[in-house]
N, C-alpha and C. Protein backbone atom coordinates (compact mmCIF):
# COMPACT_ATOMS: atom_id res chain seq x y z
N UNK A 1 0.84 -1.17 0.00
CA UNK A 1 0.00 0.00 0.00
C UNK A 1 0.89 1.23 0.00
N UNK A 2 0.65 2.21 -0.54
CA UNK A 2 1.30 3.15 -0.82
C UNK A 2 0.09 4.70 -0.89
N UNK A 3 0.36 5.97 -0.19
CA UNK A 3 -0.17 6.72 -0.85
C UNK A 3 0.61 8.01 -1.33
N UNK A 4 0.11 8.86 -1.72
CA UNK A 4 1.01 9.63 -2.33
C UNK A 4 -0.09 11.11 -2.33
N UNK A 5 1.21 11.87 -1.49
CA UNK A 5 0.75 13.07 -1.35
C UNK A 5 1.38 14.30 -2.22
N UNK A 6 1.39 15.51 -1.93
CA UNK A 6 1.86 16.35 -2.41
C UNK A 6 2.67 17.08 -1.18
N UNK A 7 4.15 17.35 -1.23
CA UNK A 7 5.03 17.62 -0.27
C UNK A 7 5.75 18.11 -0.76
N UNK A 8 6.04 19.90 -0.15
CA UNK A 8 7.44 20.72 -0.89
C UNK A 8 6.63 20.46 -2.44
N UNK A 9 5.57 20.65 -2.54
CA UNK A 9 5.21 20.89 -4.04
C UNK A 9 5.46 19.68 -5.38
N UNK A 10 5.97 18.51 -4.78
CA UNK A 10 6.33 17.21 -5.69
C UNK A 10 5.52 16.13 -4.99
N UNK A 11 5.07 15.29 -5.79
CA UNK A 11 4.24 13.98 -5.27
C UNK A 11 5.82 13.19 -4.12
N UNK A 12 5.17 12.82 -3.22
CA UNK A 12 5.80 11.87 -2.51
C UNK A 12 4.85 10.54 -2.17
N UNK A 13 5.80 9.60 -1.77
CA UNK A 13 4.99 8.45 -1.93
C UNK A 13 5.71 8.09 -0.05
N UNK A 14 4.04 7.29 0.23
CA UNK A 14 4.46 7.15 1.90
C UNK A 14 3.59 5.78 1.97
N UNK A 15 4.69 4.95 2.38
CA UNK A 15 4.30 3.64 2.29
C UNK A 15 3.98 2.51 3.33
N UNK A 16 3.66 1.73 3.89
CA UNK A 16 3.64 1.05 5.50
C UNK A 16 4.27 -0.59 5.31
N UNK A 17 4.55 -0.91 6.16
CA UNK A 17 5.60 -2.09 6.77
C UNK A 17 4.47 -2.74 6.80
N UNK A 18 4.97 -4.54 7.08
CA UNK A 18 4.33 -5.18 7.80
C UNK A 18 4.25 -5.07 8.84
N UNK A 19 4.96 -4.02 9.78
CA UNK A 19 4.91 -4.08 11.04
C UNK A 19 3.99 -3.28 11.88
N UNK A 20 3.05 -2.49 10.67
CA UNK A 20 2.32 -1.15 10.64
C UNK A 20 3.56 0.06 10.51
N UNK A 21 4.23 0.66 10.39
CA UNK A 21 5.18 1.63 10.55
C UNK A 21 5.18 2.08 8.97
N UNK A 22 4.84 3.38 9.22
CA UNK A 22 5.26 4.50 7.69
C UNK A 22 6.50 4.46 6.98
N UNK A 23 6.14 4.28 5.77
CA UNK A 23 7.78 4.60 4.87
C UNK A 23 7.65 5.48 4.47
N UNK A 24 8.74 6.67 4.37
CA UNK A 24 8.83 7.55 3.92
C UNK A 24 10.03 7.65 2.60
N UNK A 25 9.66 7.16 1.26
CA UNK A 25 10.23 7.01 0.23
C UNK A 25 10.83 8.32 0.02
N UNK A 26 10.39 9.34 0.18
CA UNK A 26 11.52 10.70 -0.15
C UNK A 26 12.02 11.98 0.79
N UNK A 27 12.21 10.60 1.70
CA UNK A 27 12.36 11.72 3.03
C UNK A 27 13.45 10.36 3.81
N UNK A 28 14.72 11.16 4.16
CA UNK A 28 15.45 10.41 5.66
C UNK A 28 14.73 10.52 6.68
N UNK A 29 14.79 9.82 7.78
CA UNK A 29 14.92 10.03 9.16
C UNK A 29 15.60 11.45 9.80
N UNK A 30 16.47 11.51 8.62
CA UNK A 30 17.27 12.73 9.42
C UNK A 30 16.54 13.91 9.05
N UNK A 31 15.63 13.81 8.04
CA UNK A 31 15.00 15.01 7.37
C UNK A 31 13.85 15.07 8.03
N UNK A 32 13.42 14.33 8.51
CA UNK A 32 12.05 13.92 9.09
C UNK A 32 12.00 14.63 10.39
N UNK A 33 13.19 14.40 11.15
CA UNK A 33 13.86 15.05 12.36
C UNK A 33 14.22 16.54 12.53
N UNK A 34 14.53 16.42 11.23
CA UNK A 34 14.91 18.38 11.32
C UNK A 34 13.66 18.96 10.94
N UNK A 35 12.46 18.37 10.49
CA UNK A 35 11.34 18.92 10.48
C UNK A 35 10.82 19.35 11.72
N UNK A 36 10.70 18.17 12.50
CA UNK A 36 10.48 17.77 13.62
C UNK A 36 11.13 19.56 14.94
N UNK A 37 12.05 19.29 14.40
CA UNK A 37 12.66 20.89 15.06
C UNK A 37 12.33 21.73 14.34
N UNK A 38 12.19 22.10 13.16
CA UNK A 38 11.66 22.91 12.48
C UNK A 38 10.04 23.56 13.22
N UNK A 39 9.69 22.83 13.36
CA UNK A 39 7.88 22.95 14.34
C UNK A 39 8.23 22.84 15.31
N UNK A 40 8.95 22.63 16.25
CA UNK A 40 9.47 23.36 17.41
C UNK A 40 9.96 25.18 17.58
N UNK A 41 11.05 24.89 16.67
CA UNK A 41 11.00 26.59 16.26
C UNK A 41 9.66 27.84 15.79
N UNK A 42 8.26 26.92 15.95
CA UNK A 42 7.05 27.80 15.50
C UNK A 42 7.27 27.88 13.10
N UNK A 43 7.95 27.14 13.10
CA UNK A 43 7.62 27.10 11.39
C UNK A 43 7.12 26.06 11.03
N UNK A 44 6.79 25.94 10.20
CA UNK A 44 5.81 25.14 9.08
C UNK A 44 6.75 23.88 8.58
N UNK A 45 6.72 22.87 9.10
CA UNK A 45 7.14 21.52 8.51
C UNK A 45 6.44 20.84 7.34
N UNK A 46 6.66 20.40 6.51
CA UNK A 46 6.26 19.35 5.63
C UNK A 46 4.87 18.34 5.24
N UNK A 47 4.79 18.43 4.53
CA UNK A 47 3.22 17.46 4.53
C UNK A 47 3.83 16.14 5.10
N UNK A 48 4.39 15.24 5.05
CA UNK A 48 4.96 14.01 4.81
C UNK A 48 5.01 13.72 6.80
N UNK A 49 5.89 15.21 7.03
CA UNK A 49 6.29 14.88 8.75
C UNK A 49 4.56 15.39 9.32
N UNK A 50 4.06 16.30 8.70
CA UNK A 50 2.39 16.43 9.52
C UNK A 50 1.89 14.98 9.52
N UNK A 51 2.17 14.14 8.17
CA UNK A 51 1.19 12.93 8.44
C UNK A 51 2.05 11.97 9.19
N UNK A 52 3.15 12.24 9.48
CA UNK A 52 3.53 11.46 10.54
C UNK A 52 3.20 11.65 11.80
N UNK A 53 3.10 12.68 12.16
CA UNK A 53 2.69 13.54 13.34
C UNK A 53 1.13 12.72 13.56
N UNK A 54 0.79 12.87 12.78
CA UNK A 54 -0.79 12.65 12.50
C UNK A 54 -1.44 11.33 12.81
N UNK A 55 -0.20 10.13 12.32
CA UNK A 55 -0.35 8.66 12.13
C UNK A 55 -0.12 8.47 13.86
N UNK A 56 0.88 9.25 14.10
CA UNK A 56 1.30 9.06 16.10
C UNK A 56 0.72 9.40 16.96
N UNK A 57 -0.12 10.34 16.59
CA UNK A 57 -1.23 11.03 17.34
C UNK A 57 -2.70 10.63 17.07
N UNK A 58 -3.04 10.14 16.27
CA UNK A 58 -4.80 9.96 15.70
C UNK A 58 -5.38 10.74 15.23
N UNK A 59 -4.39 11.74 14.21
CA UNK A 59 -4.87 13.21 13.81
C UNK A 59 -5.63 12.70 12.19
N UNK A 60 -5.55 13.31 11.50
CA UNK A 60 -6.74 13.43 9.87
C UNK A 60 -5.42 12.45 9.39
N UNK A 61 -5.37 11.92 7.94
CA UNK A 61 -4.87 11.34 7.45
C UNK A 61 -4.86 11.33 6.00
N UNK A 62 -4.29 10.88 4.68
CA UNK A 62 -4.98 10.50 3.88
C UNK A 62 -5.61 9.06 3.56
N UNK A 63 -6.79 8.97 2.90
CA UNK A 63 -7.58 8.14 2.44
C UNK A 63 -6.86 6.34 3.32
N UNK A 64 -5.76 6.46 2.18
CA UNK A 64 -5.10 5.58 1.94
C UNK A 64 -4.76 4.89 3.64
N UNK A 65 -4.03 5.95 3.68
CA UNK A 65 -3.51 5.34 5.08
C UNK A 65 -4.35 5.41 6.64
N UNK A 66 -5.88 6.04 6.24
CA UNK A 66 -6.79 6.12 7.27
C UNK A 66 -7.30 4.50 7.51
N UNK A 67 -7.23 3.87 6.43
CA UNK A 67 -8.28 2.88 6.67
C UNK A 67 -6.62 1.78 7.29
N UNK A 68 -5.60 1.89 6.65
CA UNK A 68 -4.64 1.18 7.67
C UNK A 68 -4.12 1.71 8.74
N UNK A 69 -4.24 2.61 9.39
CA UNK A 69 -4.22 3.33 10.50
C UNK A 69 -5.39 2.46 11.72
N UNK A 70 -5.81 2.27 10.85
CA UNK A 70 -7.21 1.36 11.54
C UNK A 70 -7.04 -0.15 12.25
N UNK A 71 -6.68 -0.63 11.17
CA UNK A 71 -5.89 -1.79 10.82
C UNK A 71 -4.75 -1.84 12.06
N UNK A 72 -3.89 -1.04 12.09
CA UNK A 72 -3.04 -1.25 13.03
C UNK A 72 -3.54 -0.80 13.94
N UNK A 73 -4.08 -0.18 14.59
CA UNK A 73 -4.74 0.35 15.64
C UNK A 73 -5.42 -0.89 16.31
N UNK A 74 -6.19 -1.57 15.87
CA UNK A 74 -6.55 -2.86 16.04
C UNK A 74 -5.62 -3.99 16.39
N UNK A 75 -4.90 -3.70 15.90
CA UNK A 75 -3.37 -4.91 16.16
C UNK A 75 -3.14 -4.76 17.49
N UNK A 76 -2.81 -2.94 17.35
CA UNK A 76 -1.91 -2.54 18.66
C UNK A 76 -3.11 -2.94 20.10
N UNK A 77 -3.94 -3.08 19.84
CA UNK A 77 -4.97 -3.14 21.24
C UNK A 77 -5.03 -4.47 21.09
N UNK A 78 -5.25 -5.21 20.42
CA UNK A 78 -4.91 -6.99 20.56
C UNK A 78 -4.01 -6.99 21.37
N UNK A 79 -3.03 -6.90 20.60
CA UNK A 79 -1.44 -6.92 21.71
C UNK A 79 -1.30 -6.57 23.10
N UNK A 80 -1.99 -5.54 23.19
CA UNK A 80 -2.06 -4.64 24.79
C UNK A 80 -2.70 -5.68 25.42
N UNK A 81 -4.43 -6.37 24.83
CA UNK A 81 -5.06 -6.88 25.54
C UNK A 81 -4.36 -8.39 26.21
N UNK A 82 -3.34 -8.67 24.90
CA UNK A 82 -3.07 -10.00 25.31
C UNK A 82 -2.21 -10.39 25.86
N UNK A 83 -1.07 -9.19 26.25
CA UNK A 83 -0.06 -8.74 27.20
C UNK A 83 -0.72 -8.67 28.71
N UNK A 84 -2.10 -8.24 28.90
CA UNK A 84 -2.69 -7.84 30.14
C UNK A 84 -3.32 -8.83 30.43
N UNK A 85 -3.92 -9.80 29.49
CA UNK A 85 -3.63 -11.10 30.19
C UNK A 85 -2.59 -12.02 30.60
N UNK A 86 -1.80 -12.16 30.14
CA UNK A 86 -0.77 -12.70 29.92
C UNK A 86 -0.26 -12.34 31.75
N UNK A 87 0.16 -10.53 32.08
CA UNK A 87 0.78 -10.64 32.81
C UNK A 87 -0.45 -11.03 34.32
N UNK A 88 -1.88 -10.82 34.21
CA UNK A 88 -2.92 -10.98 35.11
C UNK A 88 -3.14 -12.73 35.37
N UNK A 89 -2.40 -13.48 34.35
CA UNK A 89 -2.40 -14.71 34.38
C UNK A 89 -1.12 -15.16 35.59
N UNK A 90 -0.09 -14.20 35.62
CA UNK A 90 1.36 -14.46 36.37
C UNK A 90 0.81 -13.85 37.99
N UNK A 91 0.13 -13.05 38.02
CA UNK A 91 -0.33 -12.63 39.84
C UNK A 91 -1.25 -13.90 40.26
């Protein structure tokens, strides 16, 4: 799955893992990061780092990645639930 936004004025493409986790095909980590301070400083970061922001928080999304946002969201509370049994099984 892949969607593709418009960022800095060029299509970018933002893609997800099997693990649920965002790819960011035209963006480093390190760029992602200096955005990241960039909106600390009170300026305007990137479409690409807002929807990351967005995916970490439960903010708007696009299309694409709303309905797997979902998807993992669902995973992640399986997991929680079955961790909290798991450790309510050990007391």
């Amino acid at each position: 799955m892949k969607a593709m936004v418009i960022c800095q004025g060029k299509v970018h493409e933002i893609g997800l893992n099997k693990k649920g986790q965002l790819i960011f095909y035209n963006h480093t980590k390190a760029e992602l990061k200096a955005e990241g301070a960039l909106e600390k400083l009170g300026g305007t970061p990137c479409k690409c780092y807002m929807i990351l922001q967005n995916w970490r928080n439960g903010g708007p999304l696009p299309t694409e990645l709303s309905v797997e946002y979902d998807k993992a969201e669902a995973k992640r509370i399986q997991r929680y639930i079955k961790r909290r049994k798991q450790e309510n099984a050990k007391v």
